[in-house]
PDB file of N, CA and C in Angstrom:
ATOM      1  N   UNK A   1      38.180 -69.862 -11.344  1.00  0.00           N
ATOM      2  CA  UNK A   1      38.590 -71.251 -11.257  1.00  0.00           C
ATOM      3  C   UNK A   1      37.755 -72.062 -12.237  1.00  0.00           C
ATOM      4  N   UNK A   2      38.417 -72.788 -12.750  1.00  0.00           N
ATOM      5  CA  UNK A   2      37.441 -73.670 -13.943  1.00  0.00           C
ATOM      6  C   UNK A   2      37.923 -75.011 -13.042  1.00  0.00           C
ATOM      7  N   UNK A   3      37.205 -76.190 -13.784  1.00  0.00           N
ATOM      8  CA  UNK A   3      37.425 -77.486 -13.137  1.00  0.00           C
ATOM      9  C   UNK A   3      37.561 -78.655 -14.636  1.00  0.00           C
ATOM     10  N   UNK A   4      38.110 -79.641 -14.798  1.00  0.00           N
ATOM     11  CA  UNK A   4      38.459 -80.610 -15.288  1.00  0.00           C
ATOM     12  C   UNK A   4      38.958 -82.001 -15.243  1.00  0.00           C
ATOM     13  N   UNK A   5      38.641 -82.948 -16.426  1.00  0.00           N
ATOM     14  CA  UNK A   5      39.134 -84.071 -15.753  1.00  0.00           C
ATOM     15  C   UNK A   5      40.132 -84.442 -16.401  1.00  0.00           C
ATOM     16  N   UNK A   6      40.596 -84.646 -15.561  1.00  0.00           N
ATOM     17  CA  UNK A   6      42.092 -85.134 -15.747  1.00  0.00           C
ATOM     18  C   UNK A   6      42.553 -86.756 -15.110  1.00  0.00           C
ATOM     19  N   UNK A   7      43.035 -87.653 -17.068  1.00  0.00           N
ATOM     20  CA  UNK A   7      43.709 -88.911 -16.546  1.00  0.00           C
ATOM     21  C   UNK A   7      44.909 -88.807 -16.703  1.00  0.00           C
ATOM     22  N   UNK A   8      45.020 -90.173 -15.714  1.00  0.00           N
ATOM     23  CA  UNK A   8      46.170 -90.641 -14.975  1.00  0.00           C
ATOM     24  C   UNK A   8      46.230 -92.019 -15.528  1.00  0.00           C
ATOM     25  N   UNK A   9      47.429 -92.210 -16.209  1.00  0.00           N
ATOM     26  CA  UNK A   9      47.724 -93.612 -16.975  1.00  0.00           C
ATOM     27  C   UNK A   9      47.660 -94.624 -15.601  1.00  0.00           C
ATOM     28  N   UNK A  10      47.536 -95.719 -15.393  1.00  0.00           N
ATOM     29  CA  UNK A  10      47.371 -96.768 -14.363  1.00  0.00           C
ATOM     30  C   UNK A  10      48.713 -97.368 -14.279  1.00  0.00           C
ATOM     31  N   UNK A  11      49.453 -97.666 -15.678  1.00  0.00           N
ATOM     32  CA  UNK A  11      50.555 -98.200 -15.319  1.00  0.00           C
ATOM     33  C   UNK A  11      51.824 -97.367 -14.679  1.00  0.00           C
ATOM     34  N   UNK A  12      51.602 -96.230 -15.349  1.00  0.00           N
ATOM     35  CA  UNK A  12      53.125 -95.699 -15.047  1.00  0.00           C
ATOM     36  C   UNK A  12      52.391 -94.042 -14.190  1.00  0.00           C
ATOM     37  N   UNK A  13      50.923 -93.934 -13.740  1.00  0.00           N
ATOM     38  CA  UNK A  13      50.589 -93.004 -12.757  1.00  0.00           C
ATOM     39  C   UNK A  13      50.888 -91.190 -13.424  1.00  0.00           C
ATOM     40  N   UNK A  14      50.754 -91.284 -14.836  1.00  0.00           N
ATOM     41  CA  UNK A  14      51.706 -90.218 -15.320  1.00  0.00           C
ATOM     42  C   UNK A  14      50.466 -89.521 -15.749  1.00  0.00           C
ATOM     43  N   UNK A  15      50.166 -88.052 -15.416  1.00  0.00           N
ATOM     44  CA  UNK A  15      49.144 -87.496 -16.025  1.00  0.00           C
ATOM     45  C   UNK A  15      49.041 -87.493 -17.655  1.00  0.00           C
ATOM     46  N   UNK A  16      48.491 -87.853 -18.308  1.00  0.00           N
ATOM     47  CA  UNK A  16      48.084 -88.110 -19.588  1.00  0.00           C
ATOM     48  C   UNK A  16      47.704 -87.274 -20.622  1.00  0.00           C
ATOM     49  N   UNK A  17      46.066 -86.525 -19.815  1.00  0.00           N
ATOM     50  CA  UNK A  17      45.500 -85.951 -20.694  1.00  0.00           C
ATOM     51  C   UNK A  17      44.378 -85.067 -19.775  1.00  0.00           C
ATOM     52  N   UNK A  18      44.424 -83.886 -20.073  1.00  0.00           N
ATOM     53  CA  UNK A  18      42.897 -83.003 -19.438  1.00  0.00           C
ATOM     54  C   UNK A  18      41.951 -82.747 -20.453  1.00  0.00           C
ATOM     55  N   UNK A  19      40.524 -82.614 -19.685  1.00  0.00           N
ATOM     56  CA  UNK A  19      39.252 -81.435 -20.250  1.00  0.00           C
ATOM     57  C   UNK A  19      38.914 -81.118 -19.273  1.00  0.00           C
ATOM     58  N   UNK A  20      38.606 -79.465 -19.792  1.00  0.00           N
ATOM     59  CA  UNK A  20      38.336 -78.833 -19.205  1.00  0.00           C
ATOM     60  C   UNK A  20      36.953 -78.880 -19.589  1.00  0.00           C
ATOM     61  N   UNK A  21      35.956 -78.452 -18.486  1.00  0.00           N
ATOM     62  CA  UNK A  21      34.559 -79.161 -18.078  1.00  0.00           C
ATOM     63  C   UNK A  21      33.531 -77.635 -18.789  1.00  0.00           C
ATOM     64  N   UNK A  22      32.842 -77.556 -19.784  1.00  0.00           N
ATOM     65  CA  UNK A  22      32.268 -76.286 -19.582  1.00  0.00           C
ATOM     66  C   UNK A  22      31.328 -75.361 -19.046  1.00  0.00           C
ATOM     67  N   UNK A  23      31.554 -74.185 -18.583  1.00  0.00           N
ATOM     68  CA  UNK A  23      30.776 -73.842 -17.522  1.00  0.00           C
ATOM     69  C   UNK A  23      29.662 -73.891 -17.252  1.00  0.00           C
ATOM     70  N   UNK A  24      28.821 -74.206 -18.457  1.00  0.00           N
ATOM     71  CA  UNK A  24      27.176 -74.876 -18.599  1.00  0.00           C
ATOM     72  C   UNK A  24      27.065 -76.339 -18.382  1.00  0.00           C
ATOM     73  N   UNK A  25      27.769 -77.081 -17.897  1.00  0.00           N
ATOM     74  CA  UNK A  25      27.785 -78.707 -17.669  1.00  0.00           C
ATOM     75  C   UNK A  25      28.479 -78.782 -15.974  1.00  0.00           C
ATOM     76  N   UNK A  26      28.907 -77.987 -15.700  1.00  0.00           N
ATOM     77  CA  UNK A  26      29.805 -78.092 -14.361  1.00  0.00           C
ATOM     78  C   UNK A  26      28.660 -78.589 -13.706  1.00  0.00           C
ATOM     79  N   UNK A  27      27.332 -77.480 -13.066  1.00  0.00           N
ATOM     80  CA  UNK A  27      26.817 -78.115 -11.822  1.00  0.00           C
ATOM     81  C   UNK A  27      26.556 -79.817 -11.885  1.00  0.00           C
ATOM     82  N   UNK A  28      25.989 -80.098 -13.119  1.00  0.00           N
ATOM     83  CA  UNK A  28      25.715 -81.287 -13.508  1.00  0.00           C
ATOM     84  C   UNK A  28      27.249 -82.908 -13.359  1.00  0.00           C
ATOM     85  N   UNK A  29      28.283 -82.226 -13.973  1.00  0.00           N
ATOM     86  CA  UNK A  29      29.428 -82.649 -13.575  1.00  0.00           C
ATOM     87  C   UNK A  29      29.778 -82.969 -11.884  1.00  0.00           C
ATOM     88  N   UNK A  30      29.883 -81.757 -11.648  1.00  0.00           N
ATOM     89  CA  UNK A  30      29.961 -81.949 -10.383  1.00  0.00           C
ATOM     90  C   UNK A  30      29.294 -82.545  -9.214  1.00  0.00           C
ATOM     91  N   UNK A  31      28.064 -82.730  -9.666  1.00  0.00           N
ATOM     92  CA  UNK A  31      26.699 -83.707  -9.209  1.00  0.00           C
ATOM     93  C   UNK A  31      27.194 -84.707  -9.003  1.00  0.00           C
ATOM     94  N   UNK A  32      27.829 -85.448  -9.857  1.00  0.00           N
ATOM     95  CA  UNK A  32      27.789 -86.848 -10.720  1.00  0.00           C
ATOM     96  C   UNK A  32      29.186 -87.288  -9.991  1.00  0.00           C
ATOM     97  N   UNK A  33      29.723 -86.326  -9.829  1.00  0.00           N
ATOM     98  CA  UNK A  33      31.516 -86.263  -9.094  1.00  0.00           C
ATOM     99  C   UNK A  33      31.077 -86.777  -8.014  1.00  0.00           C
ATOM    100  N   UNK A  34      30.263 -85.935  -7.162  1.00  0.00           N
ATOM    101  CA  UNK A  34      29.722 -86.065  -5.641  1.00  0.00           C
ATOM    102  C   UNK A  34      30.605 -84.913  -5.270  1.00  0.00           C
ATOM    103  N   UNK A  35      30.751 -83.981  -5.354  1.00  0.00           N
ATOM    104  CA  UNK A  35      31.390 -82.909  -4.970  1.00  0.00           C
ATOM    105  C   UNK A  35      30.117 -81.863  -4.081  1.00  0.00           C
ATOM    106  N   UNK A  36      30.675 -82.275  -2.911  1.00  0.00           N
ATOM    107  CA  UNK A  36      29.469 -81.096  -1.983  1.00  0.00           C
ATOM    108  C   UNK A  36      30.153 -79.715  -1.508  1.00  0.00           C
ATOM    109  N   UNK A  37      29.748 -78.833  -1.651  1.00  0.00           N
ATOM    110  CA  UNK A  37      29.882 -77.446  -1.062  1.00  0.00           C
ATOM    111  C   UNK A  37      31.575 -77.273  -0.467  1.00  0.00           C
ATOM    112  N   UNK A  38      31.253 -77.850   0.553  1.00  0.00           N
ATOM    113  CA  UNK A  38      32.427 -77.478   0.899  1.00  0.00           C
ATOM    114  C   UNK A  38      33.102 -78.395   0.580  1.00  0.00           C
ATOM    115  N   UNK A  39      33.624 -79.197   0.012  1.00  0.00           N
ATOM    116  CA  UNK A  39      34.860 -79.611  -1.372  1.00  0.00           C
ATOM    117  C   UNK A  39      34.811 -79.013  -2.002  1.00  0.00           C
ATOM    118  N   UNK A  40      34.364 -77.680  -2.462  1.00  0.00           N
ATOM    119  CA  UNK A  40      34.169 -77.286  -3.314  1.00  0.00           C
ATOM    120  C   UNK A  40      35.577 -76.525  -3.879  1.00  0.00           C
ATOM    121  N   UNK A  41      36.578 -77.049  -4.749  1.00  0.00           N
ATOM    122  CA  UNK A  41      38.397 -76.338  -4.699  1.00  0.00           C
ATOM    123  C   UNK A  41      39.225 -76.807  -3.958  1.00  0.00           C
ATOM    124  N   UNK A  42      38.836 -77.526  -3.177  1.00  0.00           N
ATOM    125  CA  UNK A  42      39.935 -78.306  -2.256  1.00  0.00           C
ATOM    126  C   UNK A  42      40.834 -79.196  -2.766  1.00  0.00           C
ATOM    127  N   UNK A  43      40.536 -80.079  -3.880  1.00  0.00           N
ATOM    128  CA  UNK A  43      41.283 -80.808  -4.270  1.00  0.00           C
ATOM    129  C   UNK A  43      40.999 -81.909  -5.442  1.00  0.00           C
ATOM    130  N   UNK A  44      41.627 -82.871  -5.592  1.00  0.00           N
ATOM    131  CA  UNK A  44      41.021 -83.767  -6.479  1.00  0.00           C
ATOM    132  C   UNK A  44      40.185 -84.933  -6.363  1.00  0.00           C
ATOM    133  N   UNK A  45      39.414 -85.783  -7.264  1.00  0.00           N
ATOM    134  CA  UNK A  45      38.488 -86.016  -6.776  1.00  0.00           C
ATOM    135  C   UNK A  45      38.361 -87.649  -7.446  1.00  0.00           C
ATOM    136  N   UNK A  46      39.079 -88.319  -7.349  1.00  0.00           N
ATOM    137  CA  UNK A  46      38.773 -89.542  -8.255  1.00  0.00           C
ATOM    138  C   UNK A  46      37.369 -90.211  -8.250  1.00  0.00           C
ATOM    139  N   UNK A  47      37.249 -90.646  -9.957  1.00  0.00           N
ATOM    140  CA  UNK A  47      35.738 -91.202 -10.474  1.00  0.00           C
ATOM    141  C   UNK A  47      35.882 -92.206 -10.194  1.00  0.00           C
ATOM    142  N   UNK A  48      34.616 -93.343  -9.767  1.00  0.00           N
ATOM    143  CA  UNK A  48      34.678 -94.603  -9.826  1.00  0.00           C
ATOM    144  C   UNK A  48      34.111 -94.869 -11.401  1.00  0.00           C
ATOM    145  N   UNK A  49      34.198 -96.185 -11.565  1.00  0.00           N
ATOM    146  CA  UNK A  49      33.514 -96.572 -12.818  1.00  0.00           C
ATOM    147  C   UNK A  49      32.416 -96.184 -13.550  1.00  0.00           C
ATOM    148  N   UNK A  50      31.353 -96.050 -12.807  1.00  0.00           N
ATOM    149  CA  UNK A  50      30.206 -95.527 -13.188  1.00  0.00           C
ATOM    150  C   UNK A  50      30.072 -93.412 -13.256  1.00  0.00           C
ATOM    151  N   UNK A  51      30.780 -93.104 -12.041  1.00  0.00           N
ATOM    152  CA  UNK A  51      30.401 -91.828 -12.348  1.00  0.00           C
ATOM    153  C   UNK A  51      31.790 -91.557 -13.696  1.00  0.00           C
ATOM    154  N   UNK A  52      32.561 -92.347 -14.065  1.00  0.00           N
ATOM    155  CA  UNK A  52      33.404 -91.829 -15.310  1.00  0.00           C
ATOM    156  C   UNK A  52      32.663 -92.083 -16.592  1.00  0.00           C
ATOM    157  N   UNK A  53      31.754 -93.283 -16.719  1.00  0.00           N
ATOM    158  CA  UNK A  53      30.588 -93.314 -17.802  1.00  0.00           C
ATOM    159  C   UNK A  53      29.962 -92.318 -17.445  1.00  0.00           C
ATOM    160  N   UNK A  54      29.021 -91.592 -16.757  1.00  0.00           N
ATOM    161  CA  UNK A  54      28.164 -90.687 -16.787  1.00  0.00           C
ATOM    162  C   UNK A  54      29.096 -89.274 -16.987  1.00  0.00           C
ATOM    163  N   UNK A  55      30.172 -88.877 -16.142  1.00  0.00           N
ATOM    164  CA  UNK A  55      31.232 -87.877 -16.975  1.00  0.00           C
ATOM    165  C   UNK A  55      31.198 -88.097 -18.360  1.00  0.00           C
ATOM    166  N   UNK A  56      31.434 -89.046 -18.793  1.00  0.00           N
ATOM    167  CA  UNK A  56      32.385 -89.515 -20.179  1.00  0.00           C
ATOM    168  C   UNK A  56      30.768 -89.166 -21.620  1.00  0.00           C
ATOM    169  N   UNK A  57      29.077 -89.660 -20.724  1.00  0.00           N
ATOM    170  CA  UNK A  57      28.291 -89.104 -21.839  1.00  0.00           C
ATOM    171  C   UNK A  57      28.381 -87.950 -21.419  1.00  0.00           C
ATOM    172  N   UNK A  58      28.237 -87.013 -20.713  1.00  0.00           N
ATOM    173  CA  UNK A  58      27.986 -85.806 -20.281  1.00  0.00           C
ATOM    174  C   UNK A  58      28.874 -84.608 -21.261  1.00  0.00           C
ATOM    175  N   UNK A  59      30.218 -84.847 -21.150  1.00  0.00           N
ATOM    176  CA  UNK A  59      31.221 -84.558 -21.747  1.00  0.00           C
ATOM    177  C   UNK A  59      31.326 -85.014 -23.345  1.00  0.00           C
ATOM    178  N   UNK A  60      30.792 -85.944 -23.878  1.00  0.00           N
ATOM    179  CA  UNK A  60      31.257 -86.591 -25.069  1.00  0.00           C
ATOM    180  C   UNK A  60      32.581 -87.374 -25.383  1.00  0.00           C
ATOM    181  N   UNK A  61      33.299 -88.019 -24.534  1.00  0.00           N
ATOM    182  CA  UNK A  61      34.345 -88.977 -24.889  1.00  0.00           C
ATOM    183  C   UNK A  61      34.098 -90.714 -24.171  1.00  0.00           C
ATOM    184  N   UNK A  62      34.537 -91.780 -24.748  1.00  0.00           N
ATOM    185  CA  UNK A  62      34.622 -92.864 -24.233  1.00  0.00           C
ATOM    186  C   UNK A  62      35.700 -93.029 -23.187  1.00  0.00           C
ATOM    187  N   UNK A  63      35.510 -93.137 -22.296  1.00  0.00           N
ATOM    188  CA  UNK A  63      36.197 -93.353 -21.515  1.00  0.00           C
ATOM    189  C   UNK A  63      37.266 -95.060 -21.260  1.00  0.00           C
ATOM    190  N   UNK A  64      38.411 -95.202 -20.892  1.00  0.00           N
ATOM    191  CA  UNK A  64      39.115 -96.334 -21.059  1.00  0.00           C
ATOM    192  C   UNK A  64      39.121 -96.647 -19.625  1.00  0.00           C
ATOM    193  N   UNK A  65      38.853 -96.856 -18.542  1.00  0.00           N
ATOM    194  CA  UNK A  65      38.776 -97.703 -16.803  1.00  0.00           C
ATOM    195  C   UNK A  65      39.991 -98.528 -16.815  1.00  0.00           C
ATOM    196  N   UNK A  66      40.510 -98.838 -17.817  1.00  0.00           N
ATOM    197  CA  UNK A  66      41.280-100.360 -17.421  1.00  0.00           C
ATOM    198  C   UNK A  66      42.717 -99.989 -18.230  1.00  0.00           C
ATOM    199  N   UNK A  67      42.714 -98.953 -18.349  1.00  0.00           N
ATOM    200  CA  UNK A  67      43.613 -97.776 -19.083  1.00  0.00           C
ATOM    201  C   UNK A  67      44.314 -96.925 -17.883  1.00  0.00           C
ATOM    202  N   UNK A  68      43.558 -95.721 -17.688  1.00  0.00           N
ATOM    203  CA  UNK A  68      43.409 -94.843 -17.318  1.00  0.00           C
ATOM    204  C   UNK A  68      42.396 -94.385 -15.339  1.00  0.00           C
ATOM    205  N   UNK A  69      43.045 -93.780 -14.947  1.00  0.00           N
ATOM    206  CA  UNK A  69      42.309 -92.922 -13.533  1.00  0.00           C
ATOM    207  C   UNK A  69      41.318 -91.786 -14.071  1.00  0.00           C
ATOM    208  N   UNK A  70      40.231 -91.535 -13.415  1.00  0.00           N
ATOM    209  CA  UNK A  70      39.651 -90.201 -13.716  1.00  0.00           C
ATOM    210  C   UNK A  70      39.556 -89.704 -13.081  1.00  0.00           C
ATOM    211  N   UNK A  71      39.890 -87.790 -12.751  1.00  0.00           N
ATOM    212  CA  UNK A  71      39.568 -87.642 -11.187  1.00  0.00           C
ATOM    213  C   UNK A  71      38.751 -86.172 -12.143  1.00  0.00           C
ATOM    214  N   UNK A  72      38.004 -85.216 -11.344  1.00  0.00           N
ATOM    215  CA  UNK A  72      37.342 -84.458 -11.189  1.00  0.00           C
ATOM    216  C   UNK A  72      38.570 -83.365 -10.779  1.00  0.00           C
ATOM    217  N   UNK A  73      39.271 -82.134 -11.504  1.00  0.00           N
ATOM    218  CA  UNK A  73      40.117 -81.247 -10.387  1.00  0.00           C
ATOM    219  C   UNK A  73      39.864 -79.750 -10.928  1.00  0.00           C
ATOM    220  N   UNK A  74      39.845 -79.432  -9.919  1.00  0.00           N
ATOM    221  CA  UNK A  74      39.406 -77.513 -10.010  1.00  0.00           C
ATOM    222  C   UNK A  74      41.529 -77.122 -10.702  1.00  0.00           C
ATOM    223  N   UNK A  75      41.282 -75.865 -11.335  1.00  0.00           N
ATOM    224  CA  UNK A  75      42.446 -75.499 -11.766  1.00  0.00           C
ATOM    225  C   UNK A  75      42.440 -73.722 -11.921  1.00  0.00           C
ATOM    226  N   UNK A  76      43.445 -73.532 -11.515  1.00  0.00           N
ATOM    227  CA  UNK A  76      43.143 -71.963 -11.369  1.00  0.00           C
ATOM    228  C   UNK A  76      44.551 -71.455 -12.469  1.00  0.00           C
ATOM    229  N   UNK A  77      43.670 -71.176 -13.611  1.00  0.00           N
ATOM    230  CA  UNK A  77      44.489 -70.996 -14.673  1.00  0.00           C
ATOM    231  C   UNK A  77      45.606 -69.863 -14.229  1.00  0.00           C
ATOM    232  N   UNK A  78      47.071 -69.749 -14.726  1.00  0.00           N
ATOM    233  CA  UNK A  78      47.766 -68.488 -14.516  1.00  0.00           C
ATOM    234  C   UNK A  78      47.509 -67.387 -14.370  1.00  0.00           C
ATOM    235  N   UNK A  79      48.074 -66.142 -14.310  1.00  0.00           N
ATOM    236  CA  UNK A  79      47.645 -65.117 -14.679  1.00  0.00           C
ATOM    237  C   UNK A  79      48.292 -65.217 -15.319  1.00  0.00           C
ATOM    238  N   UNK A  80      47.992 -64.047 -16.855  1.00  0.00           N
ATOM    239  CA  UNK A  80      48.661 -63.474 -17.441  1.00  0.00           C
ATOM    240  C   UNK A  80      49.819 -61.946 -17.278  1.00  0.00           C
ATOM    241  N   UNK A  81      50.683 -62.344 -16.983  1.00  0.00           N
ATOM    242  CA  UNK A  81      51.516 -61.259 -16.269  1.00  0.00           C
ATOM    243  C   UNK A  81      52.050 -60.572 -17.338  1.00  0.00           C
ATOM    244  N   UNK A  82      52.272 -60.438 -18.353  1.00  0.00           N
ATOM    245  CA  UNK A  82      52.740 -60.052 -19.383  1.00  0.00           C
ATOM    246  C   UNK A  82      54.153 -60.075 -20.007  1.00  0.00           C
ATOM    247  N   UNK A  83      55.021 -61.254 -18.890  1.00  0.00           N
ATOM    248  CA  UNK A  83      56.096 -61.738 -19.154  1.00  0.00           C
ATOM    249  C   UNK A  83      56.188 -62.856 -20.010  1.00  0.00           C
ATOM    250  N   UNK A  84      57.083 -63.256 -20.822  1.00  0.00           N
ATOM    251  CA  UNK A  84      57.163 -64.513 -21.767  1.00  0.00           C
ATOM    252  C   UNK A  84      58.792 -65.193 -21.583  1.00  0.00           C
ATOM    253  N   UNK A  85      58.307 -66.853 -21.909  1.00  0.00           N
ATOM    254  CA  UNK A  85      59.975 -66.727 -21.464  1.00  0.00           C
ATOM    255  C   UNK A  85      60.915 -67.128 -22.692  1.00  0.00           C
ATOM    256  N   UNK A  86      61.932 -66.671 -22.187  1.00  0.00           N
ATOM    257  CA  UNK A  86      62.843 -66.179 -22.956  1.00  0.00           C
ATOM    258  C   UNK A  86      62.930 -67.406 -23.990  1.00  0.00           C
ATOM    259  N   UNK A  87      63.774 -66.727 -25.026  1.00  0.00           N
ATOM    260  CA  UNK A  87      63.445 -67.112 -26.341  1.00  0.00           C
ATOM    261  C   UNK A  87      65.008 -68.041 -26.421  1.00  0.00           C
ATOM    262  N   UNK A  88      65.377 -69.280 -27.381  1.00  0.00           N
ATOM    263  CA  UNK A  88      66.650 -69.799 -26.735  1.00  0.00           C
ATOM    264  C   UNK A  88      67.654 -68.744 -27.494  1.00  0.00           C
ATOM    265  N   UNK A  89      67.386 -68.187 -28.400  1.00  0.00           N
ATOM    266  CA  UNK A  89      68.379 -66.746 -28.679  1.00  0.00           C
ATOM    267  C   UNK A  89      68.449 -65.730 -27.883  1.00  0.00           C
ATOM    268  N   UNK A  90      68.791 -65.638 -26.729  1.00  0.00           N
ATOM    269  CA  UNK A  90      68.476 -64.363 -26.028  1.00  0.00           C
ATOM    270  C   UNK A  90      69.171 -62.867 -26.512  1.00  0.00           C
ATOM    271  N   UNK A  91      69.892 -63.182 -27.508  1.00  0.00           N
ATOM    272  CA  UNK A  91      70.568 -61.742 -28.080  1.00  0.00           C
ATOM    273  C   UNK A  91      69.601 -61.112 -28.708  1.00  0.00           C
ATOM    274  N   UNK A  92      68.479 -61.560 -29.748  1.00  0.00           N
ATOM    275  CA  UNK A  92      67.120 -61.152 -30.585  1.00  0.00           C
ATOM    276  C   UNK A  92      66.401 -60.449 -29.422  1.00  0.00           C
ATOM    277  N   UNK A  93      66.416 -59.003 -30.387  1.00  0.00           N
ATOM    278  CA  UNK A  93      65.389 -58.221 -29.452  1.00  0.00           C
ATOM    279  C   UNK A  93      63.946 -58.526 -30.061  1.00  0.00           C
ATOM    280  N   UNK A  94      63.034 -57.385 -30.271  1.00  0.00           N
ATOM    281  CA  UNK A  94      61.877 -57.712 -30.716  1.00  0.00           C
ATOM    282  C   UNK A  94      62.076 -57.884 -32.202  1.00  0.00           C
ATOM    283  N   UNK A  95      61.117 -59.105 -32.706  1.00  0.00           N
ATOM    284  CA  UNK A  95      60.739 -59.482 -34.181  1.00  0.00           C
ATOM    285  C   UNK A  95      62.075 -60.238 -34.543  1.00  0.00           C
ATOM    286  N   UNK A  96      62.758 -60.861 -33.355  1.00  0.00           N
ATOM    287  CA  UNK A  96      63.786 -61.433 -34.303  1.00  0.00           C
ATOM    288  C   UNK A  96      65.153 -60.728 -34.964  1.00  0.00           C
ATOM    289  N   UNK A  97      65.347 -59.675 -34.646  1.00  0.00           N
ATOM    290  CA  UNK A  97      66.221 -58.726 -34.730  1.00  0.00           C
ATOM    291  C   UNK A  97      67.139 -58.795 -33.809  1.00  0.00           C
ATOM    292  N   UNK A  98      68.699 -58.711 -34.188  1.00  0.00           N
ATOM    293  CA  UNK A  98      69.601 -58.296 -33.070  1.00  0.00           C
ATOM    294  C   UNK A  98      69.631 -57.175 -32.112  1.00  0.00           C
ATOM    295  N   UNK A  99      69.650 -56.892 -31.454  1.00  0.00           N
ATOM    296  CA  UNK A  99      69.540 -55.840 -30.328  1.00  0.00           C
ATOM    297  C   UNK A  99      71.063 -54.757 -31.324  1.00  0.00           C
ATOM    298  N   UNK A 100      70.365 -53.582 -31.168  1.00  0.00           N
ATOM    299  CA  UNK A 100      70.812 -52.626 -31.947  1.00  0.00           C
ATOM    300  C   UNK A 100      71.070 -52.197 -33.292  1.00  0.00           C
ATOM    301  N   UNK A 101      70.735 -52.880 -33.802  1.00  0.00           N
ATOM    302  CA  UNK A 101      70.390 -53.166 -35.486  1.00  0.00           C
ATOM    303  C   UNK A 101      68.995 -52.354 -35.963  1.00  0.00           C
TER     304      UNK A 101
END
């Protein structure tokens, strides 16, 4: 599970934009979140003003408050299953080739 922050435009509530937090800054991140133990994956976590400045040096970006929501959220990337999805030609077998050619 990795964790990131992720905004939320204010006017229209529409997720915007993520970072993902790196794994040498998390405990520190997560400090600053107020994220205790057992929150720990449960869910999301909205910043107030101040802990999104202290995210925002921690991380390296300026943060916008009067813009944007910040929340703190754990994300449990896909697996890689080794399926892909389909291509809008579905007759092309591999490399772009017609199937039987």
């Amino acid at each position: 599970m990795i964790y990131r922050v992720v905004t939320y435009d204010k006017a229209t509530e529409r997720m915007k934009g993520n970072l993902p937090i790196p794994p040498a800054l998390l405990r520190k991140a997560k400090r600053i979140a107020g994220l205790q133990a057992r929150d720990d994956g449960l869910g999301e976590y909205l910043l107030n003003d101040e802990q999104t400045r202290e995210i925002g040096k921690l991380l390296g970006f300026r943060p916008e408050p009067g813009r944007f929501y910040y929340y703190v959220e754990p994300y449990q990337p896909p697996e890689d299953t080794g399926f892909q999805q389909a291509s809008e030609d579905l007759r092309s077998g591999p490399r772009g080739r017609a199937k039987g050619e």
